[in-house]
Structures are given as C-alpha cells and as structure tokens.
C-alpha atoms as a PDB file:
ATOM      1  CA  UNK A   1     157.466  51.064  36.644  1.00  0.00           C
ATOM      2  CA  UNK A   2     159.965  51.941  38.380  1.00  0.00           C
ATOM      3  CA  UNK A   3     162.982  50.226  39.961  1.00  0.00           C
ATOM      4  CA  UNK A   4     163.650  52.156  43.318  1.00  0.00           C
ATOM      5  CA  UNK A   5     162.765  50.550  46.268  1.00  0.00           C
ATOM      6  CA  UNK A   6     162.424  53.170  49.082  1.00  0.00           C
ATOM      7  CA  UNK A   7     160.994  52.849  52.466  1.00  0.00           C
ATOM      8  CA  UNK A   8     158.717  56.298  53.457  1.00  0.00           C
ATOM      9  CA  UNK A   9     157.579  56.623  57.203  1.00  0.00           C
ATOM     10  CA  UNK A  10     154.876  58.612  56.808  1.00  0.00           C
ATOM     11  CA  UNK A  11     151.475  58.952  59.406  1.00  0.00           C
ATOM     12  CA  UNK A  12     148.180  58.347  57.744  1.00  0.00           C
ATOM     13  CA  UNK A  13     147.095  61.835  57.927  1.00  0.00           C
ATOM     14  CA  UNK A  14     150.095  63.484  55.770  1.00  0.00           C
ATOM     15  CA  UNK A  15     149.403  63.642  51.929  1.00  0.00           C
ATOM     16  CA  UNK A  16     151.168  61.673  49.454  1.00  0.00           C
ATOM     17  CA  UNK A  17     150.868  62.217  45.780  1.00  0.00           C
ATOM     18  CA  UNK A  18     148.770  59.517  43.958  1.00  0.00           C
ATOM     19  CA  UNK A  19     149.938  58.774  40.357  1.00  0.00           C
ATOM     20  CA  UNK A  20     147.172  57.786  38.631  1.00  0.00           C
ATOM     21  CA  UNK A  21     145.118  61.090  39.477  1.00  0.00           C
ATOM     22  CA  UNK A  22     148.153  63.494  40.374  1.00  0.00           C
ATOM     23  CA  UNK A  23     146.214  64.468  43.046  1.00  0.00           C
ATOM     24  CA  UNK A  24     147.220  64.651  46.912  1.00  0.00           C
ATOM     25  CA  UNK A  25     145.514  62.166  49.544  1.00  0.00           C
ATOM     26  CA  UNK A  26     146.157  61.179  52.424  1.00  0.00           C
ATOM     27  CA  UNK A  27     148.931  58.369  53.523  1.00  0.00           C
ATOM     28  CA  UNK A  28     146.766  56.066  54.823  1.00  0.00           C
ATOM     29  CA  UNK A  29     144.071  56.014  52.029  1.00  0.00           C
ATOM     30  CA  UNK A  30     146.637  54.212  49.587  1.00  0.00           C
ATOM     31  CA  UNK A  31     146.700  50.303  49.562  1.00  0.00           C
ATOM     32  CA  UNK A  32     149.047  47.365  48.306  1.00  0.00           C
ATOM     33  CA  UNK A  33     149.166  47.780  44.561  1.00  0.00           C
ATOM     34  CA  UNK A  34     148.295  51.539  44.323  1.00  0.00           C
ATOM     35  CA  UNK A  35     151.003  53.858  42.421  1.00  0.00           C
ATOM     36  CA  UNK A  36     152.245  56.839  44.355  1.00  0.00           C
ATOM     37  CA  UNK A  37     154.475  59.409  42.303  1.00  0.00           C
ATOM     38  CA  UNK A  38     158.116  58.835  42.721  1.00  0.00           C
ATOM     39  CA  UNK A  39     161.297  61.188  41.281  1.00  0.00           C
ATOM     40  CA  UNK A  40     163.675  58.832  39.282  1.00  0.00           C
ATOM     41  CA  UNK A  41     166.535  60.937  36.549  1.00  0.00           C
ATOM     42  CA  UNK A  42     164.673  63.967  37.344  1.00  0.00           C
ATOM     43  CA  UNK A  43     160.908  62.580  36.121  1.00  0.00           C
ATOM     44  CA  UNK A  44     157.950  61.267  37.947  1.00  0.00           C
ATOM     45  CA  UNK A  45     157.185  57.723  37.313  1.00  0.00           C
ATOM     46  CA  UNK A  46     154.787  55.338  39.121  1.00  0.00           C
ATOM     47  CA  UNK A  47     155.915  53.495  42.455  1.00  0.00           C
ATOM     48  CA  UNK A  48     154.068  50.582  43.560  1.00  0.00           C
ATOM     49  CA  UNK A  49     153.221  49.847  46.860  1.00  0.00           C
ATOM     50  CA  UNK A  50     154.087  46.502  47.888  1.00  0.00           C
ATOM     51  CA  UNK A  51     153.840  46.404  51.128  1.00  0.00           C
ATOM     52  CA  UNK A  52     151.612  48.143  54.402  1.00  0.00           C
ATOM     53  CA  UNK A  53     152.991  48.544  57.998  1.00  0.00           C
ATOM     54  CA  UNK A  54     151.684  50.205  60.601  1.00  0.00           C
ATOM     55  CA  UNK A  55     154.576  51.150  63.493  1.00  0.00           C
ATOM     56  CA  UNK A  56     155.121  53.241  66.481  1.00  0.00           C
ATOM     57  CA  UNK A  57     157.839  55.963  66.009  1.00  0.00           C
ATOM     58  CA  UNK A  58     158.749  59.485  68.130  1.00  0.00           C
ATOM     59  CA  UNK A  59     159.245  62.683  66.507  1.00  0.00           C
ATOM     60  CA  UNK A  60     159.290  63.780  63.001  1.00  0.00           C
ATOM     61  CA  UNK A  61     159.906  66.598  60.786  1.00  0.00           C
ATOM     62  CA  UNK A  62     157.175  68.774  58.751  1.00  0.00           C
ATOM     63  CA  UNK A  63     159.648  71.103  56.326  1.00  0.00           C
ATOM     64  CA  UNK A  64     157.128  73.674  54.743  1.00  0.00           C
ATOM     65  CA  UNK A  65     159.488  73.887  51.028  1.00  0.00           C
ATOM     66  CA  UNK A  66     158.292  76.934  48.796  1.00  0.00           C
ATOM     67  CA  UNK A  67     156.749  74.752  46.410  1.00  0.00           C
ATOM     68  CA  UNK A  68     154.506  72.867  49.154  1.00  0.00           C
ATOM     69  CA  UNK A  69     156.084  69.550  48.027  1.00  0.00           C
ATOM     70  CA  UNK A  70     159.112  67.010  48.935  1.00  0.00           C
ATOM     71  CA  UNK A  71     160.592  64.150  47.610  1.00  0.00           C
ATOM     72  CA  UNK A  72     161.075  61.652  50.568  1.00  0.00           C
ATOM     73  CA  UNK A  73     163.120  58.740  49.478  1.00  0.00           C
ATOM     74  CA  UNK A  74     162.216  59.234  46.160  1.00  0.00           C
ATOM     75  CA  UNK A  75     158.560  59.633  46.862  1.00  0.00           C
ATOM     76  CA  UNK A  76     156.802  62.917  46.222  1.00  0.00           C
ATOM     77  CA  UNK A  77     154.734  64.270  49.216  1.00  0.00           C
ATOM     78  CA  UNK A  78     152.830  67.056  49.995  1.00  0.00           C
ATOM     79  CA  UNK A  79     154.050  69.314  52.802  1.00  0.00           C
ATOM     80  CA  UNK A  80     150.843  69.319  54.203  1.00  0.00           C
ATOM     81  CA  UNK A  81     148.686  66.999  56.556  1.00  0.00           C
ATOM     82  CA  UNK A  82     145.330  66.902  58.131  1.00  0.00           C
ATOM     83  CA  UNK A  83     143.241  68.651  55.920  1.00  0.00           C
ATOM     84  CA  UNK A  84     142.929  66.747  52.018  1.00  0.00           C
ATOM     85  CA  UNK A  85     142.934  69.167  49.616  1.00  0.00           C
ATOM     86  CA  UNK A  86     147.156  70.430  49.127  1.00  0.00           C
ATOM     87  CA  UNK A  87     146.535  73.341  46.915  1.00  0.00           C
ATOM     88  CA  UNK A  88     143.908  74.791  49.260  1.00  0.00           C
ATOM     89  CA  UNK A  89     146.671  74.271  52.145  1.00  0.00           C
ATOM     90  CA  UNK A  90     149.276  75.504  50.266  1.00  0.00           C
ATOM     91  CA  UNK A  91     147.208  78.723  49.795  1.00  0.00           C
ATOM     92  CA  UNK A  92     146.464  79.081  52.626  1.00  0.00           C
ATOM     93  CA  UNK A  93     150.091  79.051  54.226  1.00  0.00           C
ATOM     94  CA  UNK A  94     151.110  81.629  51.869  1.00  0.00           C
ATOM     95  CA  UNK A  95     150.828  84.047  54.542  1.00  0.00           C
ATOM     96  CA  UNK A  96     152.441  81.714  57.028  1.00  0.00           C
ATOM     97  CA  UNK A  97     155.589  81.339  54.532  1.00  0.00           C
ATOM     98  CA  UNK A  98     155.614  85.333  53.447  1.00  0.00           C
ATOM     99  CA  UNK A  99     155.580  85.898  57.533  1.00  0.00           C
ATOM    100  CA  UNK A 100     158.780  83.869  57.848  1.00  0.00           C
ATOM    101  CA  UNK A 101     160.225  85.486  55.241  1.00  0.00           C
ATOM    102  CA  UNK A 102     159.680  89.354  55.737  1.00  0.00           C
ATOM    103  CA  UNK A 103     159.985  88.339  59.824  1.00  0.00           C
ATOM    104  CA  UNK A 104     162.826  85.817  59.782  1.00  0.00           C
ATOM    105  CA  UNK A 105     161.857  82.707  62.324  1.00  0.00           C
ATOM    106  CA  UNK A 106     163.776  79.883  63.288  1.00  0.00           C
ATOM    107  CA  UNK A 107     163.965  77.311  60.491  1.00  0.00           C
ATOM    108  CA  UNK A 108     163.828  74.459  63.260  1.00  0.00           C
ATOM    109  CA  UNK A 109     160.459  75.047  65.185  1.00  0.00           C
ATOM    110  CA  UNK A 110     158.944  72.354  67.312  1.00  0.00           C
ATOM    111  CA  UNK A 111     154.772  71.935  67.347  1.00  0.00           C
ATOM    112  CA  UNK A 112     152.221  73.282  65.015  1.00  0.00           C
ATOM    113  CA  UNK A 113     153.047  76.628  63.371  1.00  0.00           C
ATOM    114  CA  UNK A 114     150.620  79.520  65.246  1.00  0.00           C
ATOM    115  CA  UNK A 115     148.965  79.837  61.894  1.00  0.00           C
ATOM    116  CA  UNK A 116     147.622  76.035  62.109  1.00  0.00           C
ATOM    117  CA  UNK A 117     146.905  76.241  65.294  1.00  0.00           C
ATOM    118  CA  UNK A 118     144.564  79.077  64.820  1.00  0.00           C
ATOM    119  CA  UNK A 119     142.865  77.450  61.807  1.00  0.00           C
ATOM    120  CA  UNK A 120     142.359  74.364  64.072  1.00  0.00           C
ATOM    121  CA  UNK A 121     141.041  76.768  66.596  1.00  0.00           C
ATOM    122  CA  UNK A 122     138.546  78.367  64.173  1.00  0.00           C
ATOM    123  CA  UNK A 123     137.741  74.620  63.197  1.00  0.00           C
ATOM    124  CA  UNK A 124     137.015  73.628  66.290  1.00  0.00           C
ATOM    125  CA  UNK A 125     134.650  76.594  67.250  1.00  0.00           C
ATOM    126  CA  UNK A 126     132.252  76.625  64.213  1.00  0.00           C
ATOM    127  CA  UNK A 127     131.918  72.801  65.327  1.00  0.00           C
ATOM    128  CA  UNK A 128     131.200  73.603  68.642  1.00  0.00           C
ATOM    129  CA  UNK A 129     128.492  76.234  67.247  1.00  0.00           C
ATOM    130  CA  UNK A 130     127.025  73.239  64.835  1.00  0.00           C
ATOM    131  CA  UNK A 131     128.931  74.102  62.187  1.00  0.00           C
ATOM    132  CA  UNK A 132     131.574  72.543  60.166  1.00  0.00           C
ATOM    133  CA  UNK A 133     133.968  73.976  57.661  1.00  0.00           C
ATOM    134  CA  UNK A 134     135.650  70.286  56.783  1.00  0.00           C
ATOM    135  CA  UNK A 135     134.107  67.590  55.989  1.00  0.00           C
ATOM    136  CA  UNK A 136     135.199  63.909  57.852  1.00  0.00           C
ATOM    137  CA  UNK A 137     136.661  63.232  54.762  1.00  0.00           C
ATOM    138  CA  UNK A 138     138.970  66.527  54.744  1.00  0.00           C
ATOM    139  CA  UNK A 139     140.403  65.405  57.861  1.00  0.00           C
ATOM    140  CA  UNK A 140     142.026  62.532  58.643  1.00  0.00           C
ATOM    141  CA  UNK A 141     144.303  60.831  61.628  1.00  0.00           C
ATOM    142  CA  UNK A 142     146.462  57.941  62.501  1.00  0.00           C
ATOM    143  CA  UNK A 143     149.932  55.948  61.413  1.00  0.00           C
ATOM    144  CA  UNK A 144     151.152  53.907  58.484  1.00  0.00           C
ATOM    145  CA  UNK A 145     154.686  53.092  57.349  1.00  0.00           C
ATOM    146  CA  UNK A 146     154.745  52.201  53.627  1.00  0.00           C
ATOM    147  CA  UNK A 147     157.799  49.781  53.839  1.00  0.00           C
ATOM    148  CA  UNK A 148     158.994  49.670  50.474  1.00  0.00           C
ATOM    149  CA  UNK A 149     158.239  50.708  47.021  1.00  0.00           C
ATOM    150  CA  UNK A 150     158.995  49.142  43.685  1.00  0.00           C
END
C-alpha cells in the first residue's frame, strides 16, 4: 500500500481508475476501503480510500491529455466523464483531439467541447424516438470529494 495521502475533488460522474480491475468507473461508484490506482516513483500502486465527502465547489478543469489519462494528486484518472467505458471515449475524441491539432483552438475553453455536445445531442434524440444508445449504467451524475488517500 501505499503511503501518499492525497485529497482528489472529483464529481461522481468523472472516471477514476480502479486498481483491482484496472478498469475506469465512475467517482462516485468507489467506497471506503476500495483501491484506486495511484503514481508513486514512477509505478502504480494501490491507494485506499479512507474517507467519503460529498461538498459543494464552483468551477473545474477537464484537460483532454493525449493519452486520455491524468494523475491528480497522485491519483490516476480518466480524462473522461459521463459516459463509463474510457477507451470507448477516448476513441471517440480522437477526432476531437486531431481537430485541435490540425485547427489550433484555444487550450483554455470554457463548457463542453462542440464534439460532446453533439454526442449528447444525438443521445438525447434516439431517447426521445424510444431509443437508447447508453445504458443508465453508462451514464452517471452527481458530486463526491474523496478526502484523502492512504
């Protein structure tokens, strides 16, 4: 186990990596006890959770890295949110990130990026036809602050 104790606000819906599968899910899905992936000399090791908070906080920042990863105080994170599955997101934003690149854009953008937007868009009109391309499960909303690791 590791010894780092880190403090990652994070809202429910944004996808942290779970150690014992290596697989992305979403913030608020882990509880007291589970192991999240952490960075320590350069290796992932597990991270307990020790502690659950839920708290009210105003803006953030959602940095799309080529990889489709971060390491947030230590933690590793998916750049992704709302939808589960990280490598069908990061596939999917390929085009986004290969857009900024060829195009240029501003590295400091507030909102959704326009490709989101029109997925959510597309989303929301096969539902309205009776239709669903996620399942409840894919998608997920609301706010947790894991207050320290150890």
């Amino acid at each position: 186990m590791s010894n780092l104790s880190s403090t990652l606000y994070v809202s429910a819906n944004h996808l942290i990596f779970d150690f014992d599968t290596g697989e992305a899910k979403f913030a608020g899905k882990f509880h007291v006890n589970d192991r999240v992936q952490l960075i320590e000399n350069n290796e992932i090791v597990p991270g307990k959770i020790i502690s659950i908070q839920s708290t009210k906080q105003e803006g953030y920042y959602a940095p799309l890295t080529p990889s489709g990863t971060i390491v947030i105080n230590g933690v590793v994170a998916s750049n992704y949110a709302t939808i589960s599955n990280h490598a069908l997101a990061h596939k999917v934003m390929i085009i986004y990130r290969w857009w900024i690149y060829l195009l240029g854009g501003s590295k400091w953008n507030e909102g959704i990026p326009w490709m989101l937007e029109i997925m959510l868009t597309i989303e929301q009109m096969i539902r309205w036809c009776g239709g669903q391309l996620f399942t409840n499960s894919d998608i997920y909303d609301g706010k947790f602050e894991v207050s320290s690791l150890a």
